[in-house]
PDB file of N, CA and C in Angstrom:
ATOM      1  N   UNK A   1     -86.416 159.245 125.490  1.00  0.00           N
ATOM      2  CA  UNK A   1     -85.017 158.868 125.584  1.00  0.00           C
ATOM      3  C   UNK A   1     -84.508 158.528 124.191  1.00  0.00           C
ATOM      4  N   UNK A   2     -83.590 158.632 123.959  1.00  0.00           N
ATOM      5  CA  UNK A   2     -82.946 158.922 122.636  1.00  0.00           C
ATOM      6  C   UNK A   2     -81.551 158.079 122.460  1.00  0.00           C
ATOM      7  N   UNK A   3     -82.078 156.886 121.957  1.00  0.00           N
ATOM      8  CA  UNK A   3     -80.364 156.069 122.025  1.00  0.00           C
ATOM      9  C   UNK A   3     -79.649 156.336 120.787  1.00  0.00           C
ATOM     10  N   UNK A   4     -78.809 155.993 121.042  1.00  0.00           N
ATOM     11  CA  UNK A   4     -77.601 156.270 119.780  1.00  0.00           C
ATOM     12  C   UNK A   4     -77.272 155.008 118.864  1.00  0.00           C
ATOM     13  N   UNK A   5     -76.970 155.667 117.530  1.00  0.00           N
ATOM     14  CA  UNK A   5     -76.930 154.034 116.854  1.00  0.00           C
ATOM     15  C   UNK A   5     -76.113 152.641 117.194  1.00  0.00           C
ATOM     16  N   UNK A   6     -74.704 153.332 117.581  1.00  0.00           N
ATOM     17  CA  UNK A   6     -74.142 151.913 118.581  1.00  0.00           C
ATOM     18  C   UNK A   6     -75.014 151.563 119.738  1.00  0.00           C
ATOM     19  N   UNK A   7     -75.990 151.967 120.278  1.00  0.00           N
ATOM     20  CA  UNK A   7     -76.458 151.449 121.243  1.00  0.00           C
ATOM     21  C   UNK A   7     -77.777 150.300 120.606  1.00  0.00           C
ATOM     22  N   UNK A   8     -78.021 150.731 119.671  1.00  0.00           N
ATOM     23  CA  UNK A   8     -79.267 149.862 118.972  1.00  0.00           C
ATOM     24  C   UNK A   8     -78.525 148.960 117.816  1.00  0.00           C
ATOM     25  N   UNK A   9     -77.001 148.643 117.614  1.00  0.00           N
ATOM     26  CA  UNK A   9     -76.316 147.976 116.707  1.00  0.00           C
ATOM     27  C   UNK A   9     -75.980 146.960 117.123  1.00  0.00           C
ATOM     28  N   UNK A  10     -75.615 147.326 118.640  1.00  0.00           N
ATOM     29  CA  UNK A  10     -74.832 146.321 119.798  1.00  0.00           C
ATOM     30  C   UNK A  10     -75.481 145.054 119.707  1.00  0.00           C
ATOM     31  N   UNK A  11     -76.945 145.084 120.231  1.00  0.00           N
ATOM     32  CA  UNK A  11     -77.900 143.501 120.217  1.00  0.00           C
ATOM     33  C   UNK A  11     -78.052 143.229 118.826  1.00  0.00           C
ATOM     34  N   UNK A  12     -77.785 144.197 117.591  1.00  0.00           N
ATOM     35  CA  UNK A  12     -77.741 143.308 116.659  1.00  0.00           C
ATOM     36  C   UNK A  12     -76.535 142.582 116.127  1.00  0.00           C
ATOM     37  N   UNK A  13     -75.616 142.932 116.971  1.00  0.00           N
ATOM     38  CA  UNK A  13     -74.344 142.116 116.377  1.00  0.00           C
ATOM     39  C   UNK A  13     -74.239 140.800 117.369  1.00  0.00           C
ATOM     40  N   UNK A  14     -74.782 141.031 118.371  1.00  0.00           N
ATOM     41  CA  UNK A  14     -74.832 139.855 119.612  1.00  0.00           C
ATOM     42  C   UNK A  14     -75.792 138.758 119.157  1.00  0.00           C
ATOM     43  N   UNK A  15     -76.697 139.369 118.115  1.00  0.00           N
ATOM     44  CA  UNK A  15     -77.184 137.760 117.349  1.00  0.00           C
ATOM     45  C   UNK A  15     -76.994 137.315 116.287  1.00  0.00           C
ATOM     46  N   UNK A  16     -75.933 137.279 115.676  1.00  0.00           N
ATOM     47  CA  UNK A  16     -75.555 137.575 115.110  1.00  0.00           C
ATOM     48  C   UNK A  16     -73.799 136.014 115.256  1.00  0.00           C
ATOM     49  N   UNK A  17     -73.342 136.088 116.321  1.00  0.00           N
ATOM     50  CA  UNK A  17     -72.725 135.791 117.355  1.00  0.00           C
ATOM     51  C   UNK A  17     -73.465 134.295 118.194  1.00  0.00           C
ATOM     52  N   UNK A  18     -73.810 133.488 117.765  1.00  0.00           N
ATOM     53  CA  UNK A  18     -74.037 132.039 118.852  1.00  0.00           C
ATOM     54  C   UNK A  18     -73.021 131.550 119.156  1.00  0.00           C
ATOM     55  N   UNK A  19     -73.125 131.385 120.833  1.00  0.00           N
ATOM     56  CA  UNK A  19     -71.856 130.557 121.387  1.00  0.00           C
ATOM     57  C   UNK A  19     -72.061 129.020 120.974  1.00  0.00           C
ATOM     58  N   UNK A  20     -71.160 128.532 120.665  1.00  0.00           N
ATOM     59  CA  UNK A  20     -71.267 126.839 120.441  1.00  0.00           C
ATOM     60  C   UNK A  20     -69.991 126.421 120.867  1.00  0.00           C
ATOM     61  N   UNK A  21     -70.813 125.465 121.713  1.00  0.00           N
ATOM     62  CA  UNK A  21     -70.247 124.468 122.547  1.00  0.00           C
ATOM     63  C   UNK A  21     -68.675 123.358 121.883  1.00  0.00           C
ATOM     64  N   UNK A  22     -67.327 123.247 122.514  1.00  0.00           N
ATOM     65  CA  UNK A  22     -66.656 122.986 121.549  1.00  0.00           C
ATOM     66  C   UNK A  22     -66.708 121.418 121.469  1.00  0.00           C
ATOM     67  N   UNK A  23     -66.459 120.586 120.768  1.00  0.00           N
ATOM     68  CA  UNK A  23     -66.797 118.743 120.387  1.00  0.00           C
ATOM     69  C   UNK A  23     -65.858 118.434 121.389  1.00  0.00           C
ATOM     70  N   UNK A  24     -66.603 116.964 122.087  1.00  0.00           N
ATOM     71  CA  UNK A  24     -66.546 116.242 122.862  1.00  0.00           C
ATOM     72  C   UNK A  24     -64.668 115.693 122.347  1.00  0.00           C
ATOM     73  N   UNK A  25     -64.135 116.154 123.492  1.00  0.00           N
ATOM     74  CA  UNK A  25     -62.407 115.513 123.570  1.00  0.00           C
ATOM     75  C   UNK A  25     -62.177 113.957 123.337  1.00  0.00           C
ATOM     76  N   UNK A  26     -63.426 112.954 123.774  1.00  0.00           N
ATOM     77  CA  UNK A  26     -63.223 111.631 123.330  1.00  0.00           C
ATOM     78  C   UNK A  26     -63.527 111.746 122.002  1.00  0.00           C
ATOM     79  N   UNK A  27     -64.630 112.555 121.179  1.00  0.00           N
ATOM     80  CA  UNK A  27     -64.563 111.872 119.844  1.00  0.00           C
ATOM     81  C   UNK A  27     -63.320 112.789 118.731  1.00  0.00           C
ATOM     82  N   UNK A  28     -62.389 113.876 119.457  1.00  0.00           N
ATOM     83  CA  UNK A  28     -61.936 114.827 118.687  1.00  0.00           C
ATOM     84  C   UNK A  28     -60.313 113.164 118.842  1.00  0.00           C
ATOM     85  N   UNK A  29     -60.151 113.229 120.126  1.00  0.00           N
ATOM     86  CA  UNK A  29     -59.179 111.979 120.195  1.00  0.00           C
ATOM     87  C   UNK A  29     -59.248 110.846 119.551  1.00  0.00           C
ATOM     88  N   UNK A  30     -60.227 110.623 119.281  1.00  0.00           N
ATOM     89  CA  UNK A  30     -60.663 109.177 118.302  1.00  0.00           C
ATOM     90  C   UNK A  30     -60.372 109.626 117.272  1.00  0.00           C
ATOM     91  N   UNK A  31     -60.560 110.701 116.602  1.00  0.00           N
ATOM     92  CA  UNK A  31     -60.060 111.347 114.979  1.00  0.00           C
ATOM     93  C   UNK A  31     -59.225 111.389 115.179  1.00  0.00           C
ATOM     94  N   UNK A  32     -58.170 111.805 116.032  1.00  0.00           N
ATOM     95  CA  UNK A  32     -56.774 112.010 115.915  1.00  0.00           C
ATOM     96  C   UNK A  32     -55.957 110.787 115.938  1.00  0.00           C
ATOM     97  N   UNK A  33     -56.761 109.426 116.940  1.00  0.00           N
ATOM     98  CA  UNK A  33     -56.151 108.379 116.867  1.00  0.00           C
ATOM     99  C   UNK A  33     -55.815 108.136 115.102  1.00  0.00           C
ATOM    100  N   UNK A  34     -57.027 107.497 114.887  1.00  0.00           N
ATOM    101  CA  UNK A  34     -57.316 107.166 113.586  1.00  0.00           C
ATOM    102  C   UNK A  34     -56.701 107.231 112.477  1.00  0.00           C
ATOM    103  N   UNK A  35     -56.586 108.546 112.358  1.00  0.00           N
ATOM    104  CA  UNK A  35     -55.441 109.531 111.654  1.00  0.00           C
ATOM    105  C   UNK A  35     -54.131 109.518 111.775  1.00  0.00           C
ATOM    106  N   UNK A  36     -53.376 109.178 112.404  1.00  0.00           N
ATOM    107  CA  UNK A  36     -52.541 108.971 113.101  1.00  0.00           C
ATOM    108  C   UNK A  36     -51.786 110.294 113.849  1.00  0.00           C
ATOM    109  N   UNK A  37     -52.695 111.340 113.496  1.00  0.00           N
ATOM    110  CA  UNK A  37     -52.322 112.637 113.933  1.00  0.00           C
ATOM    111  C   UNK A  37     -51.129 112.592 115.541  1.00  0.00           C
ATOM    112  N   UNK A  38     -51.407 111.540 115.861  1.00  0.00           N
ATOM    113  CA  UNK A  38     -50.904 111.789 117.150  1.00  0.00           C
ATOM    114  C   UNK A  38     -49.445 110.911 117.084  1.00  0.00           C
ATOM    115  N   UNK A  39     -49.016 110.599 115.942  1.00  0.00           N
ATOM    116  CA  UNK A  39     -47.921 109.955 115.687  1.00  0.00           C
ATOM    117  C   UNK A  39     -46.757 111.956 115.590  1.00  0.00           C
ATOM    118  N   UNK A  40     -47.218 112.720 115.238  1.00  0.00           N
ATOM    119  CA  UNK A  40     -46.589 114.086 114.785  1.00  0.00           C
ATOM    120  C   UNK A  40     -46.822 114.918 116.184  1.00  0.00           C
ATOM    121  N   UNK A  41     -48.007 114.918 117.214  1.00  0.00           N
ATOM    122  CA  UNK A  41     -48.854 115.546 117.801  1.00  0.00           C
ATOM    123  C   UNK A  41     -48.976 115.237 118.851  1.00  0.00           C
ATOM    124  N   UNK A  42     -49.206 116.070 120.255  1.00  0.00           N
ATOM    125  CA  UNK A  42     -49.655 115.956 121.416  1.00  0.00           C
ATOM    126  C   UNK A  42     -50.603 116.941 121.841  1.00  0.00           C
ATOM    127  N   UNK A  43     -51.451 116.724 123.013  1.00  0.00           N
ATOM    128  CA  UNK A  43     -52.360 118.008 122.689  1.00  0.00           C
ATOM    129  C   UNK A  43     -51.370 118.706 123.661  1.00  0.00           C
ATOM    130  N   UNK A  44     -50.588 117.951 124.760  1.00  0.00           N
ATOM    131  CA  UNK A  44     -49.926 119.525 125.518  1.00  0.00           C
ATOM    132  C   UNK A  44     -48.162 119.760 125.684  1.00  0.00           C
ATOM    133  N   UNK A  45     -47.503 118.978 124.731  1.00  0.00           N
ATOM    134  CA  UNK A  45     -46.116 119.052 124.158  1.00  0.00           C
ATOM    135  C   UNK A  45     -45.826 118.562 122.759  1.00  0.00           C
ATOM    136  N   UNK A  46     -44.949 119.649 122.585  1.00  0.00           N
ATOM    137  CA  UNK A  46     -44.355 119.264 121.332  1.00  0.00           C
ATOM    138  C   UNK A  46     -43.960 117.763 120.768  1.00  0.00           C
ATOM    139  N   UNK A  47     -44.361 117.136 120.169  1.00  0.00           N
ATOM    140  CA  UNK A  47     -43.514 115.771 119.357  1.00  0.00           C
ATOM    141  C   UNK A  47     -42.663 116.286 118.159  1.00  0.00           C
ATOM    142  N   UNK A  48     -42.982 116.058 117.202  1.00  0.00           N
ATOM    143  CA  UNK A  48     -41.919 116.420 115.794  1.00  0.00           C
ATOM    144  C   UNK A  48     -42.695 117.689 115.541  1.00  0.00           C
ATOM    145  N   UNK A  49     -44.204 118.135 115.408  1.00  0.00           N
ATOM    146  CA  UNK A  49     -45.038 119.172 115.353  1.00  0.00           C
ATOM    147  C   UNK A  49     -45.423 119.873 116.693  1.00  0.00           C
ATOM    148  N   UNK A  50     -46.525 120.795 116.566  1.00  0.00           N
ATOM    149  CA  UNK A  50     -46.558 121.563 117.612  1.00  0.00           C
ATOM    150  C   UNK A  50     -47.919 120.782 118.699  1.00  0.00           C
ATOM    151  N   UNK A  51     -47.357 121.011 120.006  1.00  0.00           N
ATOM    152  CA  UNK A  51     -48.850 120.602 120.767  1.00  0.00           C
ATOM    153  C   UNK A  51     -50.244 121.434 120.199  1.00  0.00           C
ATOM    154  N   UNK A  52     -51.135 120.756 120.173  1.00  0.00           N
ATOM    155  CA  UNK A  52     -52.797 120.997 119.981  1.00  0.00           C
ATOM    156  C   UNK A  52     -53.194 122.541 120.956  1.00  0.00           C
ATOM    157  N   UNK A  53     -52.114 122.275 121.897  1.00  0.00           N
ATOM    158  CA  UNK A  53     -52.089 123.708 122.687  1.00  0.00           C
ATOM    159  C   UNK A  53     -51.783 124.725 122.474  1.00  0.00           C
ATOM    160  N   UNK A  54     -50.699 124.676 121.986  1.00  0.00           N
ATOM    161  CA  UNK A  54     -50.137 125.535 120.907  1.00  0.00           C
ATOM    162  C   UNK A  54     -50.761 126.218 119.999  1.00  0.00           C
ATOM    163  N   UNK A  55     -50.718 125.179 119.056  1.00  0.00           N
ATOM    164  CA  UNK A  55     -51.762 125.501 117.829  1.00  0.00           C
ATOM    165  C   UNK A  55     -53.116 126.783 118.559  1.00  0.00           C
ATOM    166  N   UNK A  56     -53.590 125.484 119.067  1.00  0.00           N
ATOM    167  CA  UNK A  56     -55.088 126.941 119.358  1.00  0.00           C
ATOM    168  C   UNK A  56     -54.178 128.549 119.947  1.00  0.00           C
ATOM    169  N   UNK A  57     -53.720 128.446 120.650  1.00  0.00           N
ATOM    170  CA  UNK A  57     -53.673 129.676 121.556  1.00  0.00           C
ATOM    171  C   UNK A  57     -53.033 130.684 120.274  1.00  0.00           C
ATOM    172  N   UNK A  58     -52.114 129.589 119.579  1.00  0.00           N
ATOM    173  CA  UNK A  58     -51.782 131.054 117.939  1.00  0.00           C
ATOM    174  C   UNK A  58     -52.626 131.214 117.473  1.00  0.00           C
ATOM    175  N   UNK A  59     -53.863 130.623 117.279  1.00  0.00           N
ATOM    176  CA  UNK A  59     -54.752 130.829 116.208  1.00  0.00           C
ATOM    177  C   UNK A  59     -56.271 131.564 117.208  1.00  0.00           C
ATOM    178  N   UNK A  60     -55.864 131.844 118.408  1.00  0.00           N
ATOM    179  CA  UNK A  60     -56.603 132.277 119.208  1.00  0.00           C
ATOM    180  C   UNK A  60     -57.663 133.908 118.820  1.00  0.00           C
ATOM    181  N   UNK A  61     -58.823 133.730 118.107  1.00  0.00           N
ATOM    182  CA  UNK A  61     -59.071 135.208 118.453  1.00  0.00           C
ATOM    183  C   UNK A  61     -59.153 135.400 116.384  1.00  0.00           C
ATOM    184  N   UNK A  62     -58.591 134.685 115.771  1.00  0.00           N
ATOM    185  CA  UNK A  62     -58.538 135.131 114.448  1.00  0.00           C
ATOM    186  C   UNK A  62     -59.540 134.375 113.675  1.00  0.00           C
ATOM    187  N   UNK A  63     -60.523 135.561 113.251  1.00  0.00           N
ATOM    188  CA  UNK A  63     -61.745 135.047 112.662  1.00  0.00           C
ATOM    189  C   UNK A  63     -61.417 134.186 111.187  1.00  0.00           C
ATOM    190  N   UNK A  64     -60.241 134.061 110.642  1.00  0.00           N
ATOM    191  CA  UNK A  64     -59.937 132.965 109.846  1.00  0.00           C
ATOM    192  C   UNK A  64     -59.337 131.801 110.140  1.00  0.00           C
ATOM    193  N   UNK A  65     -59.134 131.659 111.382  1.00  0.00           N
ATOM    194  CA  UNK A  65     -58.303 130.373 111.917  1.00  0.00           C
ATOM    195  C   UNK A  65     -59.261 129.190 111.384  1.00  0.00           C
ATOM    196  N   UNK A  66     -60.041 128.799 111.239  1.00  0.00           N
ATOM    197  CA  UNK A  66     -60.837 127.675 110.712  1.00  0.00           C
ATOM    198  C   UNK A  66     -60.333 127.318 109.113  1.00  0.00           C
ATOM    199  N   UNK A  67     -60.557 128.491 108.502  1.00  0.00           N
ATOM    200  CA  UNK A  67     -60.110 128.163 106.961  1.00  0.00           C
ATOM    201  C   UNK A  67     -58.460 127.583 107.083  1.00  0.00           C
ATOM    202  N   UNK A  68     -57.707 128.693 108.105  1.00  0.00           N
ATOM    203  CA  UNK A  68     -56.443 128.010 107.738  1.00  0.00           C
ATOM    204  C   UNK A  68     -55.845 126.768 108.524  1.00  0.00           C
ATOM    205  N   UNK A  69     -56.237 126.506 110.058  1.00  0.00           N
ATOM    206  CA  UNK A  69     -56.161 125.257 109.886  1.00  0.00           C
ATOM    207  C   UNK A  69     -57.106 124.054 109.253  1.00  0.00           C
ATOM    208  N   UNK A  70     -58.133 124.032 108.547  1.00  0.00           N
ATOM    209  CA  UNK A  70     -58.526 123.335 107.424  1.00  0.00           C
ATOM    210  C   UNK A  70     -57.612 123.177 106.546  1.00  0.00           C
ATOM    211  N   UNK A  71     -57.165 124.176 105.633  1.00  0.00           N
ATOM    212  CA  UNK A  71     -56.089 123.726 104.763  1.00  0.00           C
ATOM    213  C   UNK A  71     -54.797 123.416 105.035  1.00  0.00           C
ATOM    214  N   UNK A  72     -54.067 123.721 106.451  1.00  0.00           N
ATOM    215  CA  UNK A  72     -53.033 123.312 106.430  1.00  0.00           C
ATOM    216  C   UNK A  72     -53.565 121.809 106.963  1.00  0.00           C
ATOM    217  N   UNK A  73     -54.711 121.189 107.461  1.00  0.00           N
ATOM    218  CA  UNK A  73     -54.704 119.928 107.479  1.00  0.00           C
ATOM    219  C   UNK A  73     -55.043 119.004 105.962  1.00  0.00           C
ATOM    220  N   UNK A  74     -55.557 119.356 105.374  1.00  0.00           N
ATOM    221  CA  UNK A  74     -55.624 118.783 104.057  1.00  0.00           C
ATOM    222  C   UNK A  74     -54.653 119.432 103.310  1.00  0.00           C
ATOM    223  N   UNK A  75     -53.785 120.309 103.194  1.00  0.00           N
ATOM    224  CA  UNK A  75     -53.332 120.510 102.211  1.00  0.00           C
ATOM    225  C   UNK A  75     -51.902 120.212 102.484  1.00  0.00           C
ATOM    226  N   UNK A  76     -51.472 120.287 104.146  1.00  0.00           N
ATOM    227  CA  UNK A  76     -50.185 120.542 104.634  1.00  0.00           C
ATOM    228  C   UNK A  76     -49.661 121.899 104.982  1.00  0.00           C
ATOM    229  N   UNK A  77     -48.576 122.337 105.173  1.00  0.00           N
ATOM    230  CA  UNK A  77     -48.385 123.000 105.707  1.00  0.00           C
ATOM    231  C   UNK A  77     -46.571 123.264 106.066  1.00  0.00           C
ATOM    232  N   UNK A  78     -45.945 124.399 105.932  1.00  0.00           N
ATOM    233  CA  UNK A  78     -44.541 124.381 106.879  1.00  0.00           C
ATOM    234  C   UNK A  78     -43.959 125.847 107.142  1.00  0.00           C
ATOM    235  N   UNK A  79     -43.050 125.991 107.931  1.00  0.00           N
ATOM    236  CA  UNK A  79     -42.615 127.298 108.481  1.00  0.00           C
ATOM    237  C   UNK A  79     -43.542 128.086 109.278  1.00  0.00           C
ATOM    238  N   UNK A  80     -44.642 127.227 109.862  1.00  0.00           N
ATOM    239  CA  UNK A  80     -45.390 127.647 110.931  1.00  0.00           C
ATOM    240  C   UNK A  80     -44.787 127.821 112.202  1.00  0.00           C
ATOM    241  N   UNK A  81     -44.320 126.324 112.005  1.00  0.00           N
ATOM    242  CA  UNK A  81     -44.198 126.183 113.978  1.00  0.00           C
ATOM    243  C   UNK A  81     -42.400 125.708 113.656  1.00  0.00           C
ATOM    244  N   UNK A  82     -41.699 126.040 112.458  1.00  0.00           N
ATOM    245  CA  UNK A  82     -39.875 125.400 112.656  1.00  0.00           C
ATOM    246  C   UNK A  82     -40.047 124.851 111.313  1.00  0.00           C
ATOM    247  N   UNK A  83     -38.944 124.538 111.127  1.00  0.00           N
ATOM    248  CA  UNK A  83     -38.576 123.765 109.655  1.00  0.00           C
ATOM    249  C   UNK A  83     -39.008 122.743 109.557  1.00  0.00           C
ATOM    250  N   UNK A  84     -39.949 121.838 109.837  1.00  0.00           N
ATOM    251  CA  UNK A  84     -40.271 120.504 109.719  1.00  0.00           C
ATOM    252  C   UNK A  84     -41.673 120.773 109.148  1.00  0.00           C
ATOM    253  N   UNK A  85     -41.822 119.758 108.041  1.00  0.00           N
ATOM    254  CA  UNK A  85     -43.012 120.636 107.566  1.00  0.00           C
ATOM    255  C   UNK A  85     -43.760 119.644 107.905  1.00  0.00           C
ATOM    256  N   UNK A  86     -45.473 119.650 107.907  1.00  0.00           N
ATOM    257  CA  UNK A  86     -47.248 119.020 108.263  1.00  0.00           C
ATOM    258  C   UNK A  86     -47.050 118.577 106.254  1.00  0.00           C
ATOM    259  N   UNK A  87     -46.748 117.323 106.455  1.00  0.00           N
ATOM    260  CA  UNK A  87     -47.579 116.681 105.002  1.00  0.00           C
ATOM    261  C   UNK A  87     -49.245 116.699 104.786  1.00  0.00           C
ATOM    262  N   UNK A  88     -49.625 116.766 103.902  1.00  0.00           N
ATOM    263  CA  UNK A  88     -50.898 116.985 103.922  1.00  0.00           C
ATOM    264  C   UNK A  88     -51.595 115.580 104.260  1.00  0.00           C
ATOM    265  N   UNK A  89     -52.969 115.717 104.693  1.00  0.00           N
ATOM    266  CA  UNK A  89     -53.500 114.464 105.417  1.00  0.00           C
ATOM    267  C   UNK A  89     -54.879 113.756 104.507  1.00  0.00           C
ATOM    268  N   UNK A  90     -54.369 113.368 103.448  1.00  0.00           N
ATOM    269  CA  UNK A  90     -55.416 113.110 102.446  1.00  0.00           C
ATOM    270  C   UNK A  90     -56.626 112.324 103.325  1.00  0.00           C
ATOM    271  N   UNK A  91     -56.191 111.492 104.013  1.00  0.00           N
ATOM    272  CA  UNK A  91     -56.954 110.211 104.275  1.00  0.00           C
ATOM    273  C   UNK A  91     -58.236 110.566 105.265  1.00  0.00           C
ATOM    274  N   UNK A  92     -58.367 111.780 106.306  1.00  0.00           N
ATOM    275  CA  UNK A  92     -59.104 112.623 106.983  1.00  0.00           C
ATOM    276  C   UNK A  92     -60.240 113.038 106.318  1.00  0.00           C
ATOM    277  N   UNK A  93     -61.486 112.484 106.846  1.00  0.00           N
ATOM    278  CA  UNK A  93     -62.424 113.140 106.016  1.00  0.00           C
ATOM    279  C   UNK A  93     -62.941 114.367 106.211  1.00  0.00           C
ATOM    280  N   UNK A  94     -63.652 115.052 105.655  1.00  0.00           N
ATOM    281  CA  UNK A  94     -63.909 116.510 105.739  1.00  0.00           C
ATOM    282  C   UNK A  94     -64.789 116.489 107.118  1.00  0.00           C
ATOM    283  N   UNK A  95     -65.490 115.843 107.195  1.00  0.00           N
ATOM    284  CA  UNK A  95     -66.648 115.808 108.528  1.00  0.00           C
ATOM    285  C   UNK A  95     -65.524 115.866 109.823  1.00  0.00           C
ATOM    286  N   UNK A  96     -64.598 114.927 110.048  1.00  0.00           N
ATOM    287  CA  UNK A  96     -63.428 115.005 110.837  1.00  0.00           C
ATOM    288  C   UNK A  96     -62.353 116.020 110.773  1.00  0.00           C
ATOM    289  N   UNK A  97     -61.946 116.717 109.822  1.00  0.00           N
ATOM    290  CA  UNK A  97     -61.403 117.864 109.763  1.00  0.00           C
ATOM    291  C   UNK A  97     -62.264 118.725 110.705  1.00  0.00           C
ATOM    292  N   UNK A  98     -63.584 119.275 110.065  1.00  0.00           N
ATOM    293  CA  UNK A  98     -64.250 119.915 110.520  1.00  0.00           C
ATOM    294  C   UNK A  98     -64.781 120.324 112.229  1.00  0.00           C
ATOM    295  N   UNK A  99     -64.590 118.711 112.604  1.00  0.00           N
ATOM    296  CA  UNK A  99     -64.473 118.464 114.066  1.00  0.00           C
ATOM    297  C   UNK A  99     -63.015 118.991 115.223  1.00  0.00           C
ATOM    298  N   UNK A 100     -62.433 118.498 114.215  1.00  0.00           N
ATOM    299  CA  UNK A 100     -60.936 118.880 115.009  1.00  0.00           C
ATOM    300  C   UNK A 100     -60.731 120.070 114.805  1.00  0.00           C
ATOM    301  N   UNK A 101     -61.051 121.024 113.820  1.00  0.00           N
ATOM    302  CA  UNK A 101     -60.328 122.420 113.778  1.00  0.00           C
ATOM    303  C   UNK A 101     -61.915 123.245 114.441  1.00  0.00           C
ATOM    304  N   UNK A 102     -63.053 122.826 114.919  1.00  0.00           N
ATOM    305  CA  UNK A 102     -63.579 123.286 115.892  1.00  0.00           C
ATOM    306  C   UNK A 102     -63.228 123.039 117.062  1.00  0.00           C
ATOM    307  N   UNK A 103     -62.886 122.292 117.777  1.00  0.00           N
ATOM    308  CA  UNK A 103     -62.086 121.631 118.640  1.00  0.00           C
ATOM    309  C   UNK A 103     -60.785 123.059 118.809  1.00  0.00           C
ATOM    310  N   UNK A 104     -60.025 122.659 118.126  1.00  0.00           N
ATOM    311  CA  UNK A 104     -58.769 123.610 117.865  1.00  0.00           C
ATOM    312  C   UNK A 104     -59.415 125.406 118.154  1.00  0.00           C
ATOM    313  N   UNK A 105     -60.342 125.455 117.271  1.00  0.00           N
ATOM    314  CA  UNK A 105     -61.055 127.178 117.637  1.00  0.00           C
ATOM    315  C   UNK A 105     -61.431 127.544 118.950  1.00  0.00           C
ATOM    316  N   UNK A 106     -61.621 126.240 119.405  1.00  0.00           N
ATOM    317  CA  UNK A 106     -62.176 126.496 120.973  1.00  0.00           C
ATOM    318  C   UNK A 106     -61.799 126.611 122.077  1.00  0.00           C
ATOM    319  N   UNK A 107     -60.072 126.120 121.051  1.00  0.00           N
ATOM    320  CA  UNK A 107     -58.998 126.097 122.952  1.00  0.00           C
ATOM    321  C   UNK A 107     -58.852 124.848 123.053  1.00  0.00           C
ATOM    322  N   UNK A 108     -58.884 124.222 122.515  1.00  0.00           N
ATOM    323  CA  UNK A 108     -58.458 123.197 122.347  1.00  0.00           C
ATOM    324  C   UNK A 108     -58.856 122.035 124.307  1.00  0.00           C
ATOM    325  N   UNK A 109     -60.019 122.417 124.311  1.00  0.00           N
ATOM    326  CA  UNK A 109     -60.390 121.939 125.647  1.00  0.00           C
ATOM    327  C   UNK A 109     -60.434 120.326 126.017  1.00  0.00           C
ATOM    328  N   UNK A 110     -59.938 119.826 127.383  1.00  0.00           N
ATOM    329  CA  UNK A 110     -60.133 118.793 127.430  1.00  0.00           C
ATOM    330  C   UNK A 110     -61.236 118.671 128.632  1.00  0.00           C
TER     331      UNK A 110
END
């Protein structure tokens, strides 16, 4: 039997690929408390910024969504979601960034 190279490429791209599990909604909410993220933020309506719901489902599917919401959380951000622009969030540490915009990649699940 004689397979074809997509057929012997396939399982190598599938490991290639680990599913991971997205961070626990109490500790992604505790960063957001903290932060005051949730003074701008809701995860499922708009406040002055966009719901957490939102956010993911645009950034749904795009293998750079991590880099760019990383920098629009540290760096800021505007003309994403309307004229009101995301000041940048100095005070967020990178370990907590890192949490929330996995969180955010994942669908933002509760």
């Amino acid at each position: 039997m004689k397979l074809s190279a997509l057929a012997l490429c396939i399982p190598l791209l599938a490991l290639g690929q680990t599913a991971q599990a997205a961070p626990d909604f109490a500790q992604v909410n505790d960063i957001l408390t903290k932060n005051a993220c949730l003074a701008c933020h809701a995860v499922d309506k708009k406040v002055i910024g966009p719901a957490y719901d939102e956010v993911a489902a645009k950034h749904k599917g795009q293998a750079d969504a991590a880099a760019i919401l990383t920098k629009h959380i540290k760096e800021g951000s505007s003309g994403n979601y309307g004229p009101i622009p995301m000041p940048p969030n100095v005070g967020i540490s990178d370990a907590d960034i890192k949490t929330v915009v996995e969180w955010l990649v994942a669908g933002a699940p509760r």
